[in-house]
Protein backbone atom coordinates (compact mmCIF):
# COMPACT_ATOMS: atom_id res chain seq x y z
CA UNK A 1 76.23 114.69 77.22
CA UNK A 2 77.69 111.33 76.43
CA UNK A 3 81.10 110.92 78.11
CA UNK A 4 83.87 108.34 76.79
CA UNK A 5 87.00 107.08 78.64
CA UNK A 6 89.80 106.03 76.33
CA UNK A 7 93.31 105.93 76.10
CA UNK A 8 95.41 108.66 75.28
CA UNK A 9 97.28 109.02 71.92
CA UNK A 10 100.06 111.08 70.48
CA UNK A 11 97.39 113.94 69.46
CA UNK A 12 96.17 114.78 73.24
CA UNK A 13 99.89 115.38 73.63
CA UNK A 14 99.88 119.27 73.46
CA UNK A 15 96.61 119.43 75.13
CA UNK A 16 98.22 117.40 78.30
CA UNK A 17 101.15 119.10 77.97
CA UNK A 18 99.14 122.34 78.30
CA UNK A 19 96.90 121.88 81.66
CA UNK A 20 99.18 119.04 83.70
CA UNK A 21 102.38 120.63 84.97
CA UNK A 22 103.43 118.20 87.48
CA UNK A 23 105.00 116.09 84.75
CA UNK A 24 107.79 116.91 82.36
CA UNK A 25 106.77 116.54 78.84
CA UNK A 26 109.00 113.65 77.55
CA UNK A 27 107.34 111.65 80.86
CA UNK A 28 103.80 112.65 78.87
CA UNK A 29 104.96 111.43 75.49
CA UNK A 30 106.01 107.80 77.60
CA UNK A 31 103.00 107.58 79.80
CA UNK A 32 100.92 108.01 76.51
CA UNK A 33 103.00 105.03 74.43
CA UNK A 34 102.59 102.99 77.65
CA UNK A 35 98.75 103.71 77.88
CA UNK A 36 99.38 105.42 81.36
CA UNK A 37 97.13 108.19 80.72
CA UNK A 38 93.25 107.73 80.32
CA UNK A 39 91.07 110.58 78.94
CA UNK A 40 87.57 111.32 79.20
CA UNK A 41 85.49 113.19 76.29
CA UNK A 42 82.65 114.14 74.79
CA UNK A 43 82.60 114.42 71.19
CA UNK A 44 86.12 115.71 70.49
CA UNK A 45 86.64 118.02 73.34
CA UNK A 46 88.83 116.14 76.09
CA UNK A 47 87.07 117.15 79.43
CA UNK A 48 89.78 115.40 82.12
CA UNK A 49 92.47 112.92 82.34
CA UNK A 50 93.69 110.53 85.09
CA UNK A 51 97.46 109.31 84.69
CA UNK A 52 98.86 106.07 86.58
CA UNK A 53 101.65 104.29 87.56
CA UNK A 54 102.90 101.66 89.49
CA UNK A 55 103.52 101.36 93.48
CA UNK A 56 106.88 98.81 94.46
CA UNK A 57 106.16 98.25 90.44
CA UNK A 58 103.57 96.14 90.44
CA UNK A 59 100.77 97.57 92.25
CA UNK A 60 98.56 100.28 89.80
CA UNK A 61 98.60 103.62 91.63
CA UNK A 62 97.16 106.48 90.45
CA UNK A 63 98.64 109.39 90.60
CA UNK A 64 96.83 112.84 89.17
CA UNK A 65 92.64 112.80 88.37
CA UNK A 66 91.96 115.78 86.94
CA UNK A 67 88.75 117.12 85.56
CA UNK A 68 88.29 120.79 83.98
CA UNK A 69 86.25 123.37 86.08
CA UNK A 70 83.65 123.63 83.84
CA UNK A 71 83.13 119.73 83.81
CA UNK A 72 83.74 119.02 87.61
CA UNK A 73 80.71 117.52 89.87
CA UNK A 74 78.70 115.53 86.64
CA UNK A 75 80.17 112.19 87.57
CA UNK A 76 83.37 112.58 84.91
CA UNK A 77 85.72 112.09 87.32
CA UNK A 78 83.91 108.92 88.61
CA UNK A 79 83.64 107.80 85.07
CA UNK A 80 87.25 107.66 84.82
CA UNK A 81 88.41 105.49 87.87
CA UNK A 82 85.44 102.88 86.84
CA UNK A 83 87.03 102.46 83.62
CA UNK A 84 90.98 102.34 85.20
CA UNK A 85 89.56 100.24 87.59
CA UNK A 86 87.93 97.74 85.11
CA UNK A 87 91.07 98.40 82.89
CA UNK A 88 93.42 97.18 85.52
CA UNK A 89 90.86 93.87 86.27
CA UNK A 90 90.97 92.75 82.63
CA UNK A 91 94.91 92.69 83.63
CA UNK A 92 94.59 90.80 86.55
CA UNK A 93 95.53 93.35 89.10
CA UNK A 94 93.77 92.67 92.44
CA UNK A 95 94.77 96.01 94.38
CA UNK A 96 94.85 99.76 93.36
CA UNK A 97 96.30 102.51 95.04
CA UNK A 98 95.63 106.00 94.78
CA UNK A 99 96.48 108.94 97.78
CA UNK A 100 95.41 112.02 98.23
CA UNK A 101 96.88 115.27 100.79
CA UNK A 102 94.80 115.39 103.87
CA UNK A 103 93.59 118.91 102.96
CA UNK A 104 92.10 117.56 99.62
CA UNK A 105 88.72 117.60 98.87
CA UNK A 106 89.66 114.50 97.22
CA UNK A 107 90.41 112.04 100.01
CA UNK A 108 86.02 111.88 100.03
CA UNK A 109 85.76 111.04 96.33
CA UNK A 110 88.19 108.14 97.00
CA UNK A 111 86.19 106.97 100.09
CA UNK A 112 82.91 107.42 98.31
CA UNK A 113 83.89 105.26 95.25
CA UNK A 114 84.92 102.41 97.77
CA UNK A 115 88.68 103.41 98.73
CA UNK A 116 89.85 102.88 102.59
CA UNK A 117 92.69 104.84 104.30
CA UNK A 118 95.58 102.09 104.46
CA UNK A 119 98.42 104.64 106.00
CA UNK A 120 100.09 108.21 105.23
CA UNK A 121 102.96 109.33 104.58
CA UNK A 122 104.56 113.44 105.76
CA UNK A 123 107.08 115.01 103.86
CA UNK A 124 108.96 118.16 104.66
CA UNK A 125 106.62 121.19 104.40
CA UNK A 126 103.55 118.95 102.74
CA UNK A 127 100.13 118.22 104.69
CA UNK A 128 100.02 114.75 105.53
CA UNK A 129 99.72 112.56 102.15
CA UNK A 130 96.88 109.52 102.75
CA UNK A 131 97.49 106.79 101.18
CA UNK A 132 93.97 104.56 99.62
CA UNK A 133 93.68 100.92 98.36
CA UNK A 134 90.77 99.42 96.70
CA UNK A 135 90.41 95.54 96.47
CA UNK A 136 89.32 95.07 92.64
């Protein structure tokens, strides 16, 4: 299966808007125009997404990497930080920044793919939130 990483457009709207619910909608329709939100596919079926932001505004952070069920552990997921990654060094960005709840599976992606623990953060009623960087 050949897997592609590309920006979202206005069409993956209702699809986005359908599976990630920790974002309002209008937020979607702005991360897309601002090429926040990178999909992966294969053919025309959209298999996961990772959205980003900014940390203090200036440092990329992302902040959800999702990949369907059916599609998880083939190396999408992987796929779509290289590209962000090489996305945000054709930009000149030096740093990125991702985190990840200490009861995550996640946190040992991050570290496998070259991320190191750089603090954490609690909030009321939340497991402890680890914070990554990743000199680019």
């Amino acid at each position: 299966m050949k897997i592609t990483s590309t920006y979202a457009i206005q069409n993956h709207l209702k699809w986005l808007k359908e599976r990630d619910h920790h974002i309002s909608g209008a937020a979607l329709i702005k991360k897309i125009s601002d090429k926040e939100i990178i999909i992966a596919k294969s053919e025309n079926k959209i298999l996961g997404w990772l959205r980003f932001g900014f940390f203090w505004d200036s440092i990329p952070f992302m902040n959800m990497l999702f990949i369907e069920e059916a599609h998880r552990n083939k190396g999408i997921g992987k796929k779509l930080v290289q590209f962000w990654e090489s996305e945000m060094q054709k930009q000149k960005y030096k740093l990125v920044m991702t985190s990840s709840q200490s009861n995550e599976e996640a946190q040992h992606f991050y570290r496998k793919l070259g991320y190191a623990d750089a603090g954490s953060l609690t909030l009321p009623k939340e497991p402890l939130e680890v914070i990554f960087i990743k000199k680019l």
